[in-house]
Protein backbone atom coordinates (compact mmCIF):
# COMPACT_ATOMS: atom_id res chain seq x y z
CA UNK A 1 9.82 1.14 -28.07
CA UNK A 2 6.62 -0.22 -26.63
CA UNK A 3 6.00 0.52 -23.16
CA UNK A 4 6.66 -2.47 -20.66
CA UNK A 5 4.20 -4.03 -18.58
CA UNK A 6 4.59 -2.71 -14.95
CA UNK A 7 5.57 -6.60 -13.74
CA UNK A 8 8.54 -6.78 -15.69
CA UNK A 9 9.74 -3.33 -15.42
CA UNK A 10 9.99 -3.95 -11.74
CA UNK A 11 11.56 -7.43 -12.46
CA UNK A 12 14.29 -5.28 -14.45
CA UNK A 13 15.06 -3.06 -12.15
CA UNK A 14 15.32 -5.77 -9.40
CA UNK A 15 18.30 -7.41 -11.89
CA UNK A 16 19.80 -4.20 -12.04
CA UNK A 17 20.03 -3.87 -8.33
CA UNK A 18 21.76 -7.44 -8.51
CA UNK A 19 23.88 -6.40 -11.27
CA UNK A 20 22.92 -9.53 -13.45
CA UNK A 21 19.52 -9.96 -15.74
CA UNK A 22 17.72 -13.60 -16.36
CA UNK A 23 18.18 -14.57 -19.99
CA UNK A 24 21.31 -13.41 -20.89
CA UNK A 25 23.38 -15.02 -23.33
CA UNK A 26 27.47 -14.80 -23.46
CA UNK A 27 28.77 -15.61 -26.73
CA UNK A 28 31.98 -16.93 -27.09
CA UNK A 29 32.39 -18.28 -23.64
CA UNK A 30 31.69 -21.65 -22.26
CA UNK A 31 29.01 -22.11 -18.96
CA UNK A 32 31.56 -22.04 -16.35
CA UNK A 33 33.05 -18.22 -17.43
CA UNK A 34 28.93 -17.26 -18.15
CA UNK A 35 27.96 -18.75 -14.29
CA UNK A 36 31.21 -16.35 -13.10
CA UNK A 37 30.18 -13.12 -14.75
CA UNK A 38 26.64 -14.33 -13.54
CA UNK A 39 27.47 -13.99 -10.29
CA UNK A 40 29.81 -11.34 -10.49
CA UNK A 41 28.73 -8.00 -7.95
CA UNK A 42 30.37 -5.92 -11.11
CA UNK A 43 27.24 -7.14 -12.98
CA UNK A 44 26.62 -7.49 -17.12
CA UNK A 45 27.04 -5.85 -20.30
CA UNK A 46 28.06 -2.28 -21.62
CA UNK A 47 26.48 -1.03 -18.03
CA UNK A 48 28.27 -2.90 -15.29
CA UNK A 49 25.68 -1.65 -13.06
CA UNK A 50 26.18 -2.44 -9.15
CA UNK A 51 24.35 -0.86 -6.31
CA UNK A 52 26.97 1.47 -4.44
CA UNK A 53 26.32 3.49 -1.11
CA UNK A 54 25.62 7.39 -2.06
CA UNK A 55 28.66 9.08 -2.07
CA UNK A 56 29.66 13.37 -3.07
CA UNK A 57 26.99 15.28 -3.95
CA UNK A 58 24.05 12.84 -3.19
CA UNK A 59 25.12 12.53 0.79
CA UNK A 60 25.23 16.03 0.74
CA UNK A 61 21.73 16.76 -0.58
CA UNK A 62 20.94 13.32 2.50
CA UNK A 63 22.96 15.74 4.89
CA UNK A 64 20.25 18.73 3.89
CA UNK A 65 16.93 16.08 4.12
CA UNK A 66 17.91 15.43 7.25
CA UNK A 67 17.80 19.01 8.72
CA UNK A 68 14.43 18.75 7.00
CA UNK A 69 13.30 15.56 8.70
CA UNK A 70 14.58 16.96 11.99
CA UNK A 71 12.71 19.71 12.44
CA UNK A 72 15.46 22.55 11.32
CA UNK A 73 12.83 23.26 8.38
CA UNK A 74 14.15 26.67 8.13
CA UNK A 75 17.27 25.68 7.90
CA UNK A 76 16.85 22.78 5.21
CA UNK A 77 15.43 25.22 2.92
CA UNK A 78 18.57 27.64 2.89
CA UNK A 79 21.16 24.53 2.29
CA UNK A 80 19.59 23.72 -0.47
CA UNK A 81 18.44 27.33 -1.78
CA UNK A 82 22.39 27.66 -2.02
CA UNK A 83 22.65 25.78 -4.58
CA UNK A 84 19.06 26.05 -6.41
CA UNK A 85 20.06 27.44 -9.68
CA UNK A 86 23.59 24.99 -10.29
CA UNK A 87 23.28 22.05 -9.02
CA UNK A 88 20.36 19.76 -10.07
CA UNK A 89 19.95 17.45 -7.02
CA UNK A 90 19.60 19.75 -4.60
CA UNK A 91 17.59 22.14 -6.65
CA UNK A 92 15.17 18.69 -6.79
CA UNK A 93 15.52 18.26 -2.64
CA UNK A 94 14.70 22.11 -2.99
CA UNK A 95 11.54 21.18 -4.99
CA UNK A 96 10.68 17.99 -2.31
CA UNK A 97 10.69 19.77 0.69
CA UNK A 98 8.44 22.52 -0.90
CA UNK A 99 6.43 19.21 -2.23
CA UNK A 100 6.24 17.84 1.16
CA UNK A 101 4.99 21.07 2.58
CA UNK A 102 2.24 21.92 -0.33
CA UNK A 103 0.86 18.54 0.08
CA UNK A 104 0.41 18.36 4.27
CA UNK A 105 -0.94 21.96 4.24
CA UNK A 106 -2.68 22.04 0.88
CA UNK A 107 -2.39 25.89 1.17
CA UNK A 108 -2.43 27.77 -2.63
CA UNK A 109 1.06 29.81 -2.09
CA UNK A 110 2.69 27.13 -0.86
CA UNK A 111 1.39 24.73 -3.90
CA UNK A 112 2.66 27.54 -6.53
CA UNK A 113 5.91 27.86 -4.17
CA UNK A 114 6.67 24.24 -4.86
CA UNK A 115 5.86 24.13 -7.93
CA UNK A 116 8.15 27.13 -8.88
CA UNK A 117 10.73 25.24 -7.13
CA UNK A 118 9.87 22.07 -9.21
CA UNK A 119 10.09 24.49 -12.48
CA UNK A 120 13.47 25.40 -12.07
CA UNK A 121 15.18 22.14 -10.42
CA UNK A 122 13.38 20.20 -14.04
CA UNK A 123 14.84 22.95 -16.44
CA UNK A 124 18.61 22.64 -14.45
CA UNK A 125 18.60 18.92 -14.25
CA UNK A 126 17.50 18.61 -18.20
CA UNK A 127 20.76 20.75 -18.50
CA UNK A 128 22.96 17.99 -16.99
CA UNK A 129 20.85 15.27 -18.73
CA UNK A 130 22.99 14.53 -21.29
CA UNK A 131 19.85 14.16 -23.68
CA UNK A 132 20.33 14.24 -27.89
CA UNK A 133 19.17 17.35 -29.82
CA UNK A 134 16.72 16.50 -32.28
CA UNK A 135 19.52 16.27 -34.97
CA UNK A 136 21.71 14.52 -33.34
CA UNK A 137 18.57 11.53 -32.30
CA UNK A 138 17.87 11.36 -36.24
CA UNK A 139 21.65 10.86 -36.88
CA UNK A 140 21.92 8.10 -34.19
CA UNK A 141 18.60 6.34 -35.96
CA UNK A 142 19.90 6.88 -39.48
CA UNK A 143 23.80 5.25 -39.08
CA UNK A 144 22.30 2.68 -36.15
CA UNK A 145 24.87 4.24 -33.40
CA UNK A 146 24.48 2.34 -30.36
CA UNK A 147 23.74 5.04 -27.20
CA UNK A 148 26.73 5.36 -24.91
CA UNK A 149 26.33 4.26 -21.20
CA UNK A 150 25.00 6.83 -19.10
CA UNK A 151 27.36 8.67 -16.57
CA UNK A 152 26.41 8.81 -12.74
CA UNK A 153 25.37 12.63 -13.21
CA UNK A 154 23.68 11.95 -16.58
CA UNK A 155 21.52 9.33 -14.65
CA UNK A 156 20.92 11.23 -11.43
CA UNK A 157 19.68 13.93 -13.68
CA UNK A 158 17.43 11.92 -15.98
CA UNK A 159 15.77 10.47 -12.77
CA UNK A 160 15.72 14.23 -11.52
CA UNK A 161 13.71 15.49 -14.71
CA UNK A 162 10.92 12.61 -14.44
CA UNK A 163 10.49 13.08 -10.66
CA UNK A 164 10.28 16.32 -10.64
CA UNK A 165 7.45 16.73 -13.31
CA UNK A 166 5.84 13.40 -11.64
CA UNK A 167 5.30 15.41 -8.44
CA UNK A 168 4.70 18.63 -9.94
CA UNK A 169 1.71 17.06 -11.94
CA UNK A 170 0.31 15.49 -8.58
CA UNK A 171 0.10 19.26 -7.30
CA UNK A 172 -1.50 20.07 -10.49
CA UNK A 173 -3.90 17.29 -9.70
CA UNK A 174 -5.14 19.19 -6.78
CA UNK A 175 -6.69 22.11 -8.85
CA UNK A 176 -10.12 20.11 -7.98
CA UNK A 177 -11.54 20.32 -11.45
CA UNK A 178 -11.75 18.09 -14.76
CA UNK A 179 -9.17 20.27 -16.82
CA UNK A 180 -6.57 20.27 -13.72
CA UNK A 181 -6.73 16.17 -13.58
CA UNK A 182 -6.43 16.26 -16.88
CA UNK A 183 -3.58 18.27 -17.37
CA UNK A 184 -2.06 16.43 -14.25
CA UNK A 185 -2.60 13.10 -15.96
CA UNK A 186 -0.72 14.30 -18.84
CA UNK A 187 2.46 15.57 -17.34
CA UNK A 188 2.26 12.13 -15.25
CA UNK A 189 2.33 10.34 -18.46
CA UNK A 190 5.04 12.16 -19.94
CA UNK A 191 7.22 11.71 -16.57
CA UNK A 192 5.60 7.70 -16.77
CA UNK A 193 8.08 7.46 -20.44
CA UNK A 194 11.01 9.49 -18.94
CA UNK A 195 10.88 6.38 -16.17
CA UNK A 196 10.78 4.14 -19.15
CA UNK A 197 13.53 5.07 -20.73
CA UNK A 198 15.53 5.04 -17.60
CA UNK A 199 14.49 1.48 -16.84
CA UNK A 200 15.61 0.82 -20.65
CA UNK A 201 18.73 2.31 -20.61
CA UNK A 202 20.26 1.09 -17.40
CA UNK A 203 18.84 -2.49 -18.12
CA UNK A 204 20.34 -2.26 -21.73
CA UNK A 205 23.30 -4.53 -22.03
CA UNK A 206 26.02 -5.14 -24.88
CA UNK A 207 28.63 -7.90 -23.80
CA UNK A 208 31.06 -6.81 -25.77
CA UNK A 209 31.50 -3.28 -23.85
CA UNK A 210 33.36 -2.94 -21.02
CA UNK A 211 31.78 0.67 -19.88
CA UNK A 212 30.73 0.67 -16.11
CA UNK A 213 27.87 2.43 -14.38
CA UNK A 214 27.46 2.09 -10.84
CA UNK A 215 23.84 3.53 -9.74
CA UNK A 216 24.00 5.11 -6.01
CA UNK A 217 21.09 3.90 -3.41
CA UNK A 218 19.52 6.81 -3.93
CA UNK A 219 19.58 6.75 -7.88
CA UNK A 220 18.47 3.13 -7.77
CA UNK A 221 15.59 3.86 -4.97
CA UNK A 222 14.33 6.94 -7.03
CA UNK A 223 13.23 4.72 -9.62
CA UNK A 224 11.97 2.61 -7.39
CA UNK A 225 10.02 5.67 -5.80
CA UNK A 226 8.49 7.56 -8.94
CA UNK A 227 7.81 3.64 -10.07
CA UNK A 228 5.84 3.15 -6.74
CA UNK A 229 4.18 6.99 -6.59
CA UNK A 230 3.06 6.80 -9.97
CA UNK A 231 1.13 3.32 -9.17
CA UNK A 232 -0.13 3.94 -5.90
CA UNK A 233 -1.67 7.35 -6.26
CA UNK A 234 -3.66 6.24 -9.69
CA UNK A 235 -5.09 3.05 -7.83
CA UNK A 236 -6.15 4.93 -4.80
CA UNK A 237 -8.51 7.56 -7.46
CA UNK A 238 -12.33 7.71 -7.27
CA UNK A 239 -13.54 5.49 -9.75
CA UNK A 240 -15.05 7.97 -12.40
CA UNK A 241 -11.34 9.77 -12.40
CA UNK A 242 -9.77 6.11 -12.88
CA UNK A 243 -12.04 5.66 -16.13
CA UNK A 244 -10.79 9.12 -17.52
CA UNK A 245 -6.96 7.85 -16.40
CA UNK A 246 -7.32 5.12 -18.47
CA UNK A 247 -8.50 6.78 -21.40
CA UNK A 248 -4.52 8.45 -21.02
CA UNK A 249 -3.38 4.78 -21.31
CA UNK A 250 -2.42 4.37 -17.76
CA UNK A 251 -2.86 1.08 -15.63
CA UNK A 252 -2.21 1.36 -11.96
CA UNK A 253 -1.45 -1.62 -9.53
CA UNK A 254 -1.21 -0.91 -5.95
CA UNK A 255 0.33 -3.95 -4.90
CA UNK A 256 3.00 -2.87 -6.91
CA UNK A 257 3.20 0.41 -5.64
CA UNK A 258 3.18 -0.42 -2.15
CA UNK A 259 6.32 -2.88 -2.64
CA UNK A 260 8.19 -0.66 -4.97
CA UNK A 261 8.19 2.12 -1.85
CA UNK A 262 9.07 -0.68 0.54
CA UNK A 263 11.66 -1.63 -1.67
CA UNK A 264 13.08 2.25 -0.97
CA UNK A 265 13.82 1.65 2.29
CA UNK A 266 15.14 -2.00 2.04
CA UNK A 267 18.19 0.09 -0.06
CA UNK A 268 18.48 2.15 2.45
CA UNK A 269 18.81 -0.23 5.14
CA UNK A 270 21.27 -2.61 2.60
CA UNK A 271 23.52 0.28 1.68
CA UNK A 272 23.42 3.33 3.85
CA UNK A 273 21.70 6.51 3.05
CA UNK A 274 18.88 6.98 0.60
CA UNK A 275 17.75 10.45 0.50
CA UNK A 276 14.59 9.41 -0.94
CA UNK A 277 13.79 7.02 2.07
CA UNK A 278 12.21 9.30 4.45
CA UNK A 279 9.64 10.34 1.30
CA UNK A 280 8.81 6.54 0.53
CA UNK A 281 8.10 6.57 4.10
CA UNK A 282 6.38 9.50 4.00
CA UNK A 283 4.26 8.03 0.98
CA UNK A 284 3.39 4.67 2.46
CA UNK A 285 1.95 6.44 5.59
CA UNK A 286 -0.12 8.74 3.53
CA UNK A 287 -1.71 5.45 2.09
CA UNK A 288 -1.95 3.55 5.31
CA UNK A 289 -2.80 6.11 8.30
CA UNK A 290 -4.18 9.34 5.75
CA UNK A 291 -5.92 7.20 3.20
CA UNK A 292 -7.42 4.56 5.33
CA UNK A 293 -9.31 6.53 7.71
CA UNK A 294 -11.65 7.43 4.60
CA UNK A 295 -11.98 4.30 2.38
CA UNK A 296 -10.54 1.37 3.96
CA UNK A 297 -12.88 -1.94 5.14
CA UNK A 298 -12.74 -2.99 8.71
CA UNK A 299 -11.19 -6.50 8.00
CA UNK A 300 -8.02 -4.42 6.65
CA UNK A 301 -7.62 -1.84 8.83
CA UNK A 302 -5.32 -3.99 11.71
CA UNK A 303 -2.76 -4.59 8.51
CA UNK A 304 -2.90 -0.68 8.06
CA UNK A 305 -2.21 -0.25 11.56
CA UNK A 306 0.64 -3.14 11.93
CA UNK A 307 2.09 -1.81 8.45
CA UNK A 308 2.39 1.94 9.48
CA UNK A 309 4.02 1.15 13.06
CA UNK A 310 6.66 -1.24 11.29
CA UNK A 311 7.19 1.93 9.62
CA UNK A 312 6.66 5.17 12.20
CA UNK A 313 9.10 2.73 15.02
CA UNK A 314 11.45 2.76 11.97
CA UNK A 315 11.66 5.88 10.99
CA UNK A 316 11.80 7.75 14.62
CA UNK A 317 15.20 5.76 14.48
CA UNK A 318 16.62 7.87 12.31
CA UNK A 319 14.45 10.73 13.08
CA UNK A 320 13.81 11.10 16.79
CA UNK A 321 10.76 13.49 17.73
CA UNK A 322 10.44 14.53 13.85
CA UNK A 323 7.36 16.80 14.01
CA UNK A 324 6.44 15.15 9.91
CA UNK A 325 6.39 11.70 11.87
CA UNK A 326 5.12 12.43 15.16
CA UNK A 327 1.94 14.15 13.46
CA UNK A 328 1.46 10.52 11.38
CA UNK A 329 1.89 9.01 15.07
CA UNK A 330 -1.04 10.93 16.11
CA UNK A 331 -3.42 9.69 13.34
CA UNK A 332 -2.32 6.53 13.86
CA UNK A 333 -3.05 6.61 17.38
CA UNK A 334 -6.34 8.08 16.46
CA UNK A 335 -6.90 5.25 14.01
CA UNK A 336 -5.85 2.70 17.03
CA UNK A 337 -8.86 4.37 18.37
CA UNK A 338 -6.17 5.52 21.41
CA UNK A 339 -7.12 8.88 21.83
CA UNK A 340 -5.09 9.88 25.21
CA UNK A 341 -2.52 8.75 23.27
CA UNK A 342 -3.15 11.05 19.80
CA UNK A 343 -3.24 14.11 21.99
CA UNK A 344 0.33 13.33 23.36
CA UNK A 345 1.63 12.94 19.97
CA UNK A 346 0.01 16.08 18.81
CA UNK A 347 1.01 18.05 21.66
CA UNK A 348 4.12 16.63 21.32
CA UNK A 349 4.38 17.36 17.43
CA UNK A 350 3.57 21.17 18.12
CA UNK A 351 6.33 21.59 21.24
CA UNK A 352 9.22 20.07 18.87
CA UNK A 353 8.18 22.72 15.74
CA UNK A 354 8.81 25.81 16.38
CA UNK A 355 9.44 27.15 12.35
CA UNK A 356 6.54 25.19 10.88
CA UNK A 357 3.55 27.35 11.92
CA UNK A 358 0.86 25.71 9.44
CA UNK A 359 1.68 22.15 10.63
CA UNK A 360 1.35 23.86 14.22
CA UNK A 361 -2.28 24.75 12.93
CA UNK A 362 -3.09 21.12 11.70
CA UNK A 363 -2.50 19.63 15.09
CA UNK A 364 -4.54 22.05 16.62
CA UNK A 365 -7.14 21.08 14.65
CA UNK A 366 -6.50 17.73 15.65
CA UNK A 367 -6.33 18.25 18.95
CA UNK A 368 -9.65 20.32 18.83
CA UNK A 369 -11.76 16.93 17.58
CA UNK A 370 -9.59 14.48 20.23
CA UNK A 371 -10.09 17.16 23.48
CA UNK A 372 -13.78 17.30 22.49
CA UNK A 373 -14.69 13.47 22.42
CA UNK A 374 -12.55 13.48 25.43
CA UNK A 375 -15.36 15.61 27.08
CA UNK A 376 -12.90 18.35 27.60
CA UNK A 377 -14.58 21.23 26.00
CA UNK A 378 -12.86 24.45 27.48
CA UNK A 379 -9.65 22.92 26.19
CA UNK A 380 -11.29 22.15 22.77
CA UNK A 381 -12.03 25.99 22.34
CA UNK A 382 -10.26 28.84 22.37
CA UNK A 383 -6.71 29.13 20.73
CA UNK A 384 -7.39 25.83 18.71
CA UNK A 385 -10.27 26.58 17.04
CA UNK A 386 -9.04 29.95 16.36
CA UNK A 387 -5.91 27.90 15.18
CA UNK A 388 -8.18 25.24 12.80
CA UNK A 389 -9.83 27.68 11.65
CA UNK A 390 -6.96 29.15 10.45
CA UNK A 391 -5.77 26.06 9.23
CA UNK A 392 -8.85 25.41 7.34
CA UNK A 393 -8.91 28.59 5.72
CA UNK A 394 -6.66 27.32 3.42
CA UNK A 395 -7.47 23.57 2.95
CA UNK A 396 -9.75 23.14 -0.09
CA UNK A 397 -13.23 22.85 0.78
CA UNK A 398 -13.53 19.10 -0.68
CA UNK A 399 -10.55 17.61 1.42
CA UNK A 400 -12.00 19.62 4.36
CA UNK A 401 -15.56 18.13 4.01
CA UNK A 402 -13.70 14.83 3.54
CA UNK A 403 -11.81 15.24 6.84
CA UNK A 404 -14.33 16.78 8.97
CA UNK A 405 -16.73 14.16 8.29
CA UNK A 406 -14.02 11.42 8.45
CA UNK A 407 -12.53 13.06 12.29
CA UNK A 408 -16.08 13.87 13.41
CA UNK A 409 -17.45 9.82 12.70
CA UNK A 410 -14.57 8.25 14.14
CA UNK A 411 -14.39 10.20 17.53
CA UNK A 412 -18.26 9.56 17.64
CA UNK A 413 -17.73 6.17 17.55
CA UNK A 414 -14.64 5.93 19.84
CA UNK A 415 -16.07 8.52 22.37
CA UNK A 416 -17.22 6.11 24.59
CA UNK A 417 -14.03 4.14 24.97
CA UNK A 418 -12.45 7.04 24.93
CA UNK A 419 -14.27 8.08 28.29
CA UNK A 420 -14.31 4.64 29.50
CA UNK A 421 -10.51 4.66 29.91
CA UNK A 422 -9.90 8.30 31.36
CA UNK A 423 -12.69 7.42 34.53
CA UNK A 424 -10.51 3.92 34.92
């Protein structure tokens, strides 16, 4: 099957979320019953696929995010540990929070942590996948059997195997050499086709079935997710690493990135729950608080800014004093140029985590550049630069140069305002 273009793969999954596709035809029936099953919330062909609330195991593995996204980090990890080696979705949420942690702290053990986790959650969830041996796929091809609809755990488990090897491939990425991008950009590819073929076979459609699939928010929004990952990470990529991308066959679009992780949380706010929410979120702040502060023109950077509060003033709904978002608050304040108000958040951050000590270590190196263009330099020493350089012990020596540089410039140029508004 050729691959689809990225515009009408989101168009697809769009129908599927409505439960109806443009263009298709109803033999046998006149306009008015074809306008009814139109419109019908049970949706078309062999997959009557409707978006339902999450429901069993999937608010369960929501249940253990949320100890994650509140701070009870210690606590996260042993709900889902439970289950690690049986049940595929949280052995993935096992693998996300390990992801989450890798990617803020960039520290080696915890990048081989996650990606054992990632190992084992893509070996279990191929298990419950429901895919054809090779015998049985030539079979199928030779007598022209039509594939059966999916099952809600087949589907949750296809969407598990491509996520987790698309995020275990952007920790691969972070070896900082040629051979590890490549070998990242391969494994993305191969999770790129497992996303195809999920598009394919929920969007497939045979009228003359009556099978029914309903796909859960969180099923639906996953796709949605690795869709939008996938896109906006290869768009954001120096240029020379673009050119070798594209030699792979890949062709980014950040627009469509950006709305395909928006359109995470709009499920979330239409049907309750969406466990993959708070990482969309997560995501879309990396791109417009993280990012921004090293690439970004200064004509764009108020949308950045009005963008990521939409989304922090969201999220600390659900997630009141989350250390994950209170640490974005504070490089968005930073970005404001607000610096009284970046050391609050920081400080703040730090006295609501008390089992994270790494992310502890990353706002005191924050706090060590805001304290010093606030003039403050006995606070600026001491215990947090013993504490950064802790921190940056572990950070690879590229995304340190990149942040030092990046921190040290923009506190230079805010210093003075800075100043200005702690004499008034």
């Amino acid at each position: 099957m050729e691959e689809l273009a990225e515009e009408e793969m989101l168009k697809k999954i769009e129908e599927v979320e409505k439960g109806g596709f443009e263009g298709d035809v109803y033999p046998d029936s006149d306009d008015e019953e074809a306008d009814e099953k139109r419109t019908s919330s049970a949706g078309l062909g062999h997959h009557t696929v409707q978006c339902v609330p999450d429901e069993g195991e999937h608010r369960a593995a929501h249940e253990g995010l949320h100890l994650f996204f509140t701070n009870r980090f210690e606590e996260a990890d042993a709900f889902f540990q439970q289950r690690q080696e049986t049940n595929p979705l949280h052995s993935t949420c096992y693998g996300m929070v390990g992801f989450i942690r890798a990617i803020f702290t960039f520290e080696p053990d915890q990048i081989q942590e996650a990606r054992k986790r990632l190992a084992v959650a893509h070996q279990l969830a191929k298990k419950h996948a429901g895919y054809d041996s090779t015998l049985g796929s030539l079979a199928k091809m030779v007598s022209f059997r039509k594939a059966k609809p999916l099952t809600q755990e087949q589907l949750s488990s296809r969407l598990n195997v491509a996520e987790t090897k698309l995020i275990d491939s952007v920790l691969v990425c972070l070896g900082e050499n040629v051979s590890s991008l490549v070998q990242g950009g391969l494994g993305a590819k191969w999770a790129w086709h497992r996303y195809d073929e999920l598009v394919s076979q929920v969007h497939s459609s045979d009228p003359r079935s009556t099978g029914q699939v309903a796909v859960c928010a969180s099923d639906l929004g996953g796709i949605y997710y690795g869709f939008g990952v996938f896109n906006l990470l290869l768009s954001i990529l120096p240029r020379r690493v673009v050119r070798l991308v594209q030699l792979l066959g890949f062709k980014a679009d950040r627009d469509v990135g950006l709305e395909s992780l928006n359109k995470v949380n709009d499920l979330a706010r239409e049907h309750g729950g969406g466990m993959r929410a708070p990482m969309a979120s997560l995501m879309l702040l990396g791109y417009h608080v993280m990012a921004s502060a090293f690439f970004t023109v200064p004509e764009e950077l108020p949308t950045h800014i009005r963008l990521a509060t939409a989304i922090l003033d969201e999220e600390f709904k659900r997630f009141p004093d989350s250390a994950l978002f209170l640490f974005n608050q504070g490089r968005l304040d930073r970005l404001k140029g607000d610096g009284t108000a970046a050391v609050r958040s920081f400080e703040r951050c730090m006295e609501v985590n008390s089992e994270w000590s790494q992310l502890k270590h990353l706002c005191h190196y924050e706090l060590g550049w805001g304290t010093m263009a606030q003039g403050k330099w006995g606070v600026s020493r001491g215990e947090r630069v013993s504490a950064a350089r802790r921190c940056s012990a572990r950070i690879p020596m590229t995304a340190l140069s990149a942040l030092s540089q990046s921190t040290g410039r923009f506190w230079k140029e805010r210093a003075g305002g800075v100043q200005l508004s702690m004499s008034t």
